[in-house]
Protein backbone atom coordinates (compact mmCIF):
# COMPACT_ATOMS: atom_id res chain seq x y z
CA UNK A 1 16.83 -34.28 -120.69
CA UNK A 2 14.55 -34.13 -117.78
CA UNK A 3 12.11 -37.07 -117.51
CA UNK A 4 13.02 -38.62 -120.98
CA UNK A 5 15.05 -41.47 -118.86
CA UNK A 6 11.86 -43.38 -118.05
CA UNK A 7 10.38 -42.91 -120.86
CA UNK A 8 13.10 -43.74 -123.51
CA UNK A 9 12.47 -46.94 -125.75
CA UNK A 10 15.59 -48.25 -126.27
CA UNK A 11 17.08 -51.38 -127.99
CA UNK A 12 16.98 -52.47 -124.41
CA UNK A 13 12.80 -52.16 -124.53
CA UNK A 14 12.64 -54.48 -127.26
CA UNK A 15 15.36 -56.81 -127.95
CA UNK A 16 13.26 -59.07 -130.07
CA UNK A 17 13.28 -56.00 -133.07
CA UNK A 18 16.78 -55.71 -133.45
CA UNK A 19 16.58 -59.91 -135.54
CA UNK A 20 14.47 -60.80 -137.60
CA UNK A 21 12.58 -64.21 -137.19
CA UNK A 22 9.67 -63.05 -134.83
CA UNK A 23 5.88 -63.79 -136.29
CA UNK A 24 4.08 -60.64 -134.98
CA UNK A 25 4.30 -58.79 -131.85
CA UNK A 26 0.97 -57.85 -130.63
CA UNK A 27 -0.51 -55.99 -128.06
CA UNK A 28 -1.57 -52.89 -130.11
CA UNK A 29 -4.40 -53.67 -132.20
CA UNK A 30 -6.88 -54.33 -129.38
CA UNK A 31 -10.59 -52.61 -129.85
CA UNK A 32 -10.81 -49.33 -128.46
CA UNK A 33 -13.61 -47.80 -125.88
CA UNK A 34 -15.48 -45.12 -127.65
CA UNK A 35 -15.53 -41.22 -126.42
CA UNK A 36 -17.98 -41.94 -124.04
CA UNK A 37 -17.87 -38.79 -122.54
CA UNK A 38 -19.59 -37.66 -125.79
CA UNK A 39 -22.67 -38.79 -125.10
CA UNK A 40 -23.70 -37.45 -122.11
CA UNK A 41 -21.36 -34.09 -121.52
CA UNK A 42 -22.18 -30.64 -123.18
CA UNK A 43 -19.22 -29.43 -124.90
CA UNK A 44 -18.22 -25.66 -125.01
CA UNK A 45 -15.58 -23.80 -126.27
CA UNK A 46 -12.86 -22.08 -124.57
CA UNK A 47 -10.19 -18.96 -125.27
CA UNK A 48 -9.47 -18.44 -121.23
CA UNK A 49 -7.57 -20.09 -118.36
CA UNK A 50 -11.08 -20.44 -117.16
CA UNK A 51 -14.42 -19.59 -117.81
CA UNK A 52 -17.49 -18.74 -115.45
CA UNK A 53 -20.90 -20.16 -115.59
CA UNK A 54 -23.46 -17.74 -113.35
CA UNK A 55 -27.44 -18.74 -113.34
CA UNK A 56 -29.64 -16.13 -112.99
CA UNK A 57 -33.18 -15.88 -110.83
CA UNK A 58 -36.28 -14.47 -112.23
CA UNK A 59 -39.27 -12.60 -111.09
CA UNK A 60 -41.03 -14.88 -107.88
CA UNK A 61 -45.16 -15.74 -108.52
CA UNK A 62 -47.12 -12.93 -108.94
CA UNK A 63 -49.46 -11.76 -105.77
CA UNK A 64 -52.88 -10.53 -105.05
CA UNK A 65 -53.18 -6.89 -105.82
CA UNK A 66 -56.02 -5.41 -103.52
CA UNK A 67 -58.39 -3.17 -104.73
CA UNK A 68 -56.84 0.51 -104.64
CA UNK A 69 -53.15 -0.88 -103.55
CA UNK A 70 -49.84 -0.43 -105.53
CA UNK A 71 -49.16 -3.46 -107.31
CA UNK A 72 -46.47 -5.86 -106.29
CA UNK A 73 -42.63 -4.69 -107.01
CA UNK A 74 -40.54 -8.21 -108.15
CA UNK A 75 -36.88 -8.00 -109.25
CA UNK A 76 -34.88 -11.02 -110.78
CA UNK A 77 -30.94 -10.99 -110.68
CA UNK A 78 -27.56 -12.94 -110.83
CA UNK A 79 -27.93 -15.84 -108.67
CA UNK A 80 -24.76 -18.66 -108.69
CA UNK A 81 -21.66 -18.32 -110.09
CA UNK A 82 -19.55 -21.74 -111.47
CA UNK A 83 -15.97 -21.53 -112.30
CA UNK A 84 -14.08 -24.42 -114.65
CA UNK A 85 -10.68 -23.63 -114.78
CA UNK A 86 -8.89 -25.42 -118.09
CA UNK A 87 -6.45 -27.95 -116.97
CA UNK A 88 -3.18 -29.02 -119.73
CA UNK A 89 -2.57 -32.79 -119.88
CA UNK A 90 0.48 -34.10 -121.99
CA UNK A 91 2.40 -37.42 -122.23
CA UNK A 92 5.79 -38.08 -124.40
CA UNK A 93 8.24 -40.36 -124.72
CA UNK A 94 11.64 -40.74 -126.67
CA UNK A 95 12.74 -43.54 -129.01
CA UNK A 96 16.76 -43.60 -128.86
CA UNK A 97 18.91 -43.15 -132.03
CA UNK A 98 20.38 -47.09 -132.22
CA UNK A 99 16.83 -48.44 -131.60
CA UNK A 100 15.65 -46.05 -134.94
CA UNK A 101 18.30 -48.10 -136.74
CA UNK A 102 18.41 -51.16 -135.67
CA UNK A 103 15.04 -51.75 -135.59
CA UNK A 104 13.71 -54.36 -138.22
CA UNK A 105 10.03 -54.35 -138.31
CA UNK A 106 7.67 -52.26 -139.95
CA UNK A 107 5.39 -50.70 -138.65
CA UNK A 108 8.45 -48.73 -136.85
CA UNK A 109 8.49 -48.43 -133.24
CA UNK A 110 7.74 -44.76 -133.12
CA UNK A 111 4.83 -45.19 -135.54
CA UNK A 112 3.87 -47.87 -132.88
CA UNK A 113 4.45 -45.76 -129.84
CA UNK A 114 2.27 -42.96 -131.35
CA UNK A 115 -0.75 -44.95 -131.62
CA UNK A 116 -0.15 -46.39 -127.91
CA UNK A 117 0.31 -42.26 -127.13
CA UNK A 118 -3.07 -41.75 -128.91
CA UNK A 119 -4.88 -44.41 -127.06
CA UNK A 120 -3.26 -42.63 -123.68
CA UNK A 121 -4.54 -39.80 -123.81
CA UNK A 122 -8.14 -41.03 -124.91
CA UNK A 123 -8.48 -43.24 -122.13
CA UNK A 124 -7.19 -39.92 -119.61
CA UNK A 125 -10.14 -37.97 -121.05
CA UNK A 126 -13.04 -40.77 -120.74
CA UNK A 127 -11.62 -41.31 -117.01
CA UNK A 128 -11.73 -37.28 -115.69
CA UNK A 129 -14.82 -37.37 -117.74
CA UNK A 130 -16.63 -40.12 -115.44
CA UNK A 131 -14.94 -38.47 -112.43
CA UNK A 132 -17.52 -35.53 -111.34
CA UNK A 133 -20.11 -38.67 -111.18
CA UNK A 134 -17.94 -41.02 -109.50
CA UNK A 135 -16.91 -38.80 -106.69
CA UNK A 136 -20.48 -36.42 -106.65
CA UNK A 137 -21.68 -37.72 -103.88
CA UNK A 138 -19.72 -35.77 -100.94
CA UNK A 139 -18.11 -32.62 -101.60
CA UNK A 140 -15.20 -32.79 -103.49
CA UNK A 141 -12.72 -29.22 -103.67
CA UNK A 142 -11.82 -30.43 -107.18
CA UNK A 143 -15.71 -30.97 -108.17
CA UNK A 144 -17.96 -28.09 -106.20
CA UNK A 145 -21.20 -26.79 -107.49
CA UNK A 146 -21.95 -22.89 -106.99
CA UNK A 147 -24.35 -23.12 -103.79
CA UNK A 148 -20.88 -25.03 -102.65
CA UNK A 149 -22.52 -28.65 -102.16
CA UNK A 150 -22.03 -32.10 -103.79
CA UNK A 151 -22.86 -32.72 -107.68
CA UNK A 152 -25.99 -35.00 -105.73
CA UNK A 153 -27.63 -33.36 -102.76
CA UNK A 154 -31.30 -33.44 -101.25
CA UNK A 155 -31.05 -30.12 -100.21
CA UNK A 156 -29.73 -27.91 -103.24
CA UNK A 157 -30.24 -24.23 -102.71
CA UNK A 158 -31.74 -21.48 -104.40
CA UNK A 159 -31.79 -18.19 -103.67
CA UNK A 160 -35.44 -17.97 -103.40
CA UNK A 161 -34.74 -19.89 -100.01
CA UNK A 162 -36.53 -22.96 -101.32
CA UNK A 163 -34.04 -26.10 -102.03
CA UNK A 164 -34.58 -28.93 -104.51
CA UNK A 165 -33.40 -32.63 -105.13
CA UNK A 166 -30.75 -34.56 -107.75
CA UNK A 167 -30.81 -38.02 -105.68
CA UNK A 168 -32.80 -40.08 -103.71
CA UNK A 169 -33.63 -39.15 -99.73
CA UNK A 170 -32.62 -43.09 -99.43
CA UNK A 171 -30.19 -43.75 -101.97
CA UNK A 172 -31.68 -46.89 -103.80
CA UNK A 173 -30.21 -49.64 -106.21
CA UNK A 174 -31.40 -49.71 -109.97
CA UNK A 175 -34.99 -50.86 -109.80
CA UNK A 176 -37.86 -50.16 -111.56
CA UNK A 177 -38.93 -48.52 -108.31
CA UNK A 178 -36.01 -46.50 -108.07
CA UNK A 179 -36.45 -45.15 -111.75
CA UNK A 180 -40.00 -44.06 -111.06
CA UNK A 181 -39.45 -42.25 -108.03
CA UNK A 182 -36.56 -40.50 -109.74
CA UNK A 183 -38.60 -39.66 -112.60
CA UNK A 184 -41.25 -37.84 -109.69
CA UNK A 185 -38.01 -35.90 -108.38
CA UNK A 186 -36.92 -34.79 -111.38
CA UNK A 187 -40.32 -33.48 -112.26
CA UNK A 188 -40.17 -31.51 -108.67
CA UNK A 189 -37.26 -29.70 -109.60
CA UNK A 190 -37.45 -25.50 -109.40
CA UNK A 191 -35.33 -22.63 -110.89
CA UNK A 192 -33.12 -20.37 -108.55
CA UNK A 193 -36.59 -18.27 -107.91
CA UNK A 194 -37.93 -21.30 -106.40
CA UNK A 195 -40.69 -21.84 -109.48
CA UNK A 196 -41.48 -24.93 -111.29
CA UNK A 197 -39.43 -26.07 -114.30
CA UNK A 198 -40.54 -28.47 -117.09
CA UNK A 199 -37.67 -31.52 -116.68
CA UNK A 200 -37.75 -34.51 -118.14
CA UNK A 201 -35.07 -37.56 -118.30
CA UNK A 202 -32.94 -38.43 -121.55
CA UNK A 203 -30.63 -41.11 -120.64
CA UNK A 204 -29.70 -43.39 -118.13
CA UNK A 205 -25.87 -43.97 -117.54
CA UNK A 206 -24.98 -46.86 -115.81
CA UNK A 207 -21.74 -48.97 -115.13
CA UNK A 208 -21.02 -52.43 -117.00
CA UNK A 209 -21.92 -54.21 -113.79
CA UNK A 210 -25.37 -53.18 -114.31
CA UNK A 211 -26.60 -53.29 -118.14
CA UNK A 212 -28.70 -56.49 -117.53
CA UNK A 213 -30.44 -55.60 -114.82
CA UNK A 214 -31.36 -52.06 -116.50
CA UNK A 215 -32.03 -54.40 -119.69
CA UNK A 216 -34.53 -56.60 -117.85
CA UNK A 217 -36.22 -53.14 -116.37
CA UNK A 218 -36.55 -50.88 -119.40
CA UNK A 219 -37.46 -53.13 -121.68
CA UNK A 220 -40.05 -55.80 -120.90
CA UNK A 221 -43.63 -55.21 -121.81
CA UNK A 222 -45.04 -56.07 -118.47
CA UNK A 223 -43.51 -55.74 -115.01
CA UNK A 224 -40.50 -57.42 -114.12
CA UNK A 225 -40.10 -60.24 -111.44
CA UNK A 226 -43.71 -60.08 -110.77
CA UNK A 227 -46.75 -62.69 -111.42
CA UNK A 228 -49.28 -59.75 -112.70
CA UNK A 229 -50.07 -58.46 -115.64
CA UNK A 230 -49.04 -54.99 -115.21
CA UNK A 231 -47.84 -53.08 -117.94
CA UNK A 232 -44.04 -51.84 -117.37
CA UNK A 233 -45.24 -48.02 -117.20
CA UNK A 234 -41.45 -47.16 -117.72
CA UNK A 235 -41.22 -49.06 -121.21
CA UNK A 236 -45.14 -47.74 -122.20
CA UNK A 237 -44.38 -44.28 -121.01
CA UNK A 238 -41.11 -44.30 -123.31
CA UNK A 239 -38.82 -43.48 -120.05
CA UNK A 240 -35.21 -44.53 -119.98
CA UNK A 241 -35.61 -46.01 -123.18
CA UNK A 242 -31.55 -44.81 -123.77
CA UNK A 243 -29.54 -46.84 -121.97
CA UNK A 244 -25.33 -45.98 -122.27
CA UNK A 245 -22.91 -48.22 -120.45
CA UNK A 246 -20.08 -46.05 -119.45
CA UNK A 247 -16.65 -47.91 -118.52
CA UNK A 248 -15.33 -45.23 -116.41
CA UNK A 249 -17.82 -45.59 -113.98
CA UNK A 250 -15.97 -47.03 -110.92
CA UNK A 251 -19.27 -48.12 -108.23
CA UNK A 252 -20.61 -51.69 -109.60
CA UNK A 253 -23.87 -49.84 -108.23
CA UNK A 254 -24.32 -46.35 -108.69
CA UNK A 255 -26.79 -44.86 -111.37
CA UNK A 256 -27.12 -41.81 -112.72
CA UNK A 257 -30.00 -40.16 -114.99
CA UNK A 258 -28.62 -37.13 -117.86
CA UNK A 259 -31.76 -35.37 -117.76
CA UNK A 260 -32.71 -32.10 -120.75
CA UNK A 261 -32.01 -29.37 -118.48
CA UNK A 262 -29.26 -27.82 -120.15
CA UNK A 263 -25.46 -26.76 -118.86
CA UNK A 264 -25.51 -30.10 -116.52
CA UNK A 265 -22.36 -31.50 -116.96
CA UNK A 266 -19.98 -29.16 -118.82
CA UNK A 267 -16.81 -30.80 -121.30
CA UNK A 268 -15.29 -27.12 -121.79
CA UNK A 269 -12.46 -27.42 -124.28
CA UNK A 270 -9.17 -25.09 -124.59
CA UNK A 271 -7.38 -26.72 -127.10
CA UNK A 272 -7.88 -29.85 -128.51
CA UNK A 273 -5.15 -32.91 -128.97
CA UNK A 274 -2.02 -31.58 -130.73
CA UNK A 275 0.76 -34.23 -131.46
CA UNK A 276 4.58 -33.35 -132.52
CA UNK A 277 8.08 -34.34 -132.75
CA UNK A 278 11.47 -33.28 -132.38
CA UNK A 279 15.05 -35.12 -132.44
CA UNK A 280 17.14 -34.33 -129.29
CA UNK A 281 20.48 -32.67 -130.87
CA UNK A 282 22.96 -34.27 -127.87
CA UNK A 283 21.31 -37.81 -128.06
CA UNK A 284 20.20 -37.93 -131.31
CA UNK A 285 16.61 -39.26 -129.42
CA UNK A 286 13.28 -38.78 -131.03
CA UNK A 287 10.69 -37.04 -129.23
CA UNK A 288 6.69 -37.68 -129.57
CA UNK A 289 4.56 -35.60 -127.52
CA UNK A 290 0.79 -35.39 -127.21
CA UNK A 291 -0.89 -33.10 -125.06
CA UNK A 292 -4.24 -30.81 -124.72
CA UNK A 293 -6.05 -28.85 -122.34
CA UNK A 294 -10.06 -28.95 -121.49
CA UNK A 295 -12.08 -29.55 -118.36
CA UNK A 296 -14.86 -32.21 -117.35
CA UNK A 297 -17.37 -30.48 -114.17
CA UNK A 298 -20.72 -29.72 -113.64
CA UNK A 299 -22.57 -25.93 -113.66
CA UNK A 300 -26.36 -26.94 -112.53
CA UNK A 301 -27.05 -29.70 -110.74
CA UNK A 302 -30.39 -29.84 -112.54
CA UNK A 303 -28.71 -31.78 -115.59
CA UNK A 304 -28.38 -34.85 -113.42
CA UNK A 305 -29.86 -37.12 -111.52
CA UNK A 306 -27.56 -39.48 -109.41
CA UNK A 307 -27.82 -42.62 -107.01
CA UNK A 308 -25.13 -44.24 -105.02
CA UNK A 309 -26.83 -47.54 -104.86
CA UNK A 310 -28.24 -49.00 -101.23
């Protein structure tokens, strides 16, 4: 069969099962990563190849009516359109017939190879999860928003020709600094008629590289690296208080800020994991297969706030 060549465990893959005498073989039972993705990715369901996303732009500010005039005519309509096309990821592998047999250690080989199949897969879905941060800075044909810019931009439009903000003018490192003046962008942000929307920040996502330093900043009393007695506004003011460490991440500087402006980032699901098996009739091979089919983007900017790091 096709493929099955480099993936076929064979007595050859592990001589040491075929006698007994070996104390354990190990390599399989390490701690596992949660679904980070979870935590800061809305999920919605899917029953097409893709599925489109399209914002819509109200009615502008109302305007002075003079005395005598016609009031004011103001229409609201469609504005951007997002499409997340559902992707199918799989991964199998074949356990031949002799090393079914001659294999003398429980847990079998093929139980074995199922979990290392599970943890695949996993680990595929938390790295295209972290992707549409790690690569939103410069427009990416896999990763476009619908005004056709970057996930971060300082100049996202709107079709009320006003444009609005998900990163720094000066990209910054993690700071308390940086945190406040993101907090002040996020609270600038408009809707596609170019009026004022009530945003606020939920969690900050960060890479491993910087949990201390975010530690040290959200979570003092008083402000950090300083001789005053200043309160830490961000702690008193309850900002950034949730702090998630995602592993995916791939900058040791970048930040990002999940904000409650819904259908941000998007997990859009097609069909979820499905495992099965088969035995290959000419070989007498067992098959495993795992496979599903989803999509990790972004629909409006809004739901993020990003930094590259200086």
């Amino acid at each position: 069969m096709s493929g099955i060549a480099g993936g076929l465990v064979s007595t050859g893959s592990f001589p040491k099962r075929l006698w007994p005498g070996v104390k354990l073989f190990y390599g399989d039972t390490y701690n596992k990563y949660p679904r980070e993705y979870e935590l800061i990715y809305q999920r919605e369901e899917s029953d097409k190849a893709y599925e489109e996303y399209v914002s819509q732009a109200g009615t502008p500010l109302g305007v002075l009516k003079p005395e005598g005039s016609p009031i004011s005519i103001g229409s609201f309509r469609q504005a951007l359109t997002t499409r997340i096309v559902n992707v199918t990821y799989g991964l199998m592998f074949a356990v031949s017939q002799e090393m079914q047999e001659d294999d003398q250690y429980t847990p079998k080989v093929a139980k074995m190879g199922g979990e290392f199949l599970g943890n695949s897969m996993q680990q595929l879905k938390n790295t295209l999860a972290a992707q549409p941060l790690n690569i939103g800075f410069s427009v990416n044909a896999a990763h476009v928003g619908g005004d056709g810019l970057s996930l971060f931009n300082v100049a996202h439009t709107t079709i009320s020709g006003r444009t609005y903000q998900n990163r720094p003018v000066a990209d910054a490192d993690l700071s308390e600094a940086a945190l406040e003046q993101a907090e002040i962008d996020i609270a600038g942000l408009i809707d596609e008629a170019g009026l004022k929307i009530a945003v606020k920040p939920k969690l900050l996502v960060i890479p491993k590289e910087l949990k201390f330093v975010a530690e040290r900043i959200t979570r003092t009393p008083l402000r950090v690296a300083t001789g005053d007695n200043d309160i830490n506004a961000l702690k008193s003011m309850d900002l950034y208080q949730n702090v998630i460490v995602n592993h995916w991440l791939t900058s040791p500087k970048a930040w990002f800020i999940i904000t409650d402006c819904p259908n941000g980032l998007i997990w859009q699901e097609r069909t979820g994991l499905t495992t099965s098996d088969d035995n290959d009739f000419a070989t007498g091979n067992a098959l495993f297969k795992a496979q599903e089919r989803y999509a990790f983007d972004f629909v409006d900017p809004r739901g993020v706030y990003g930094s590259s790091g200086a």
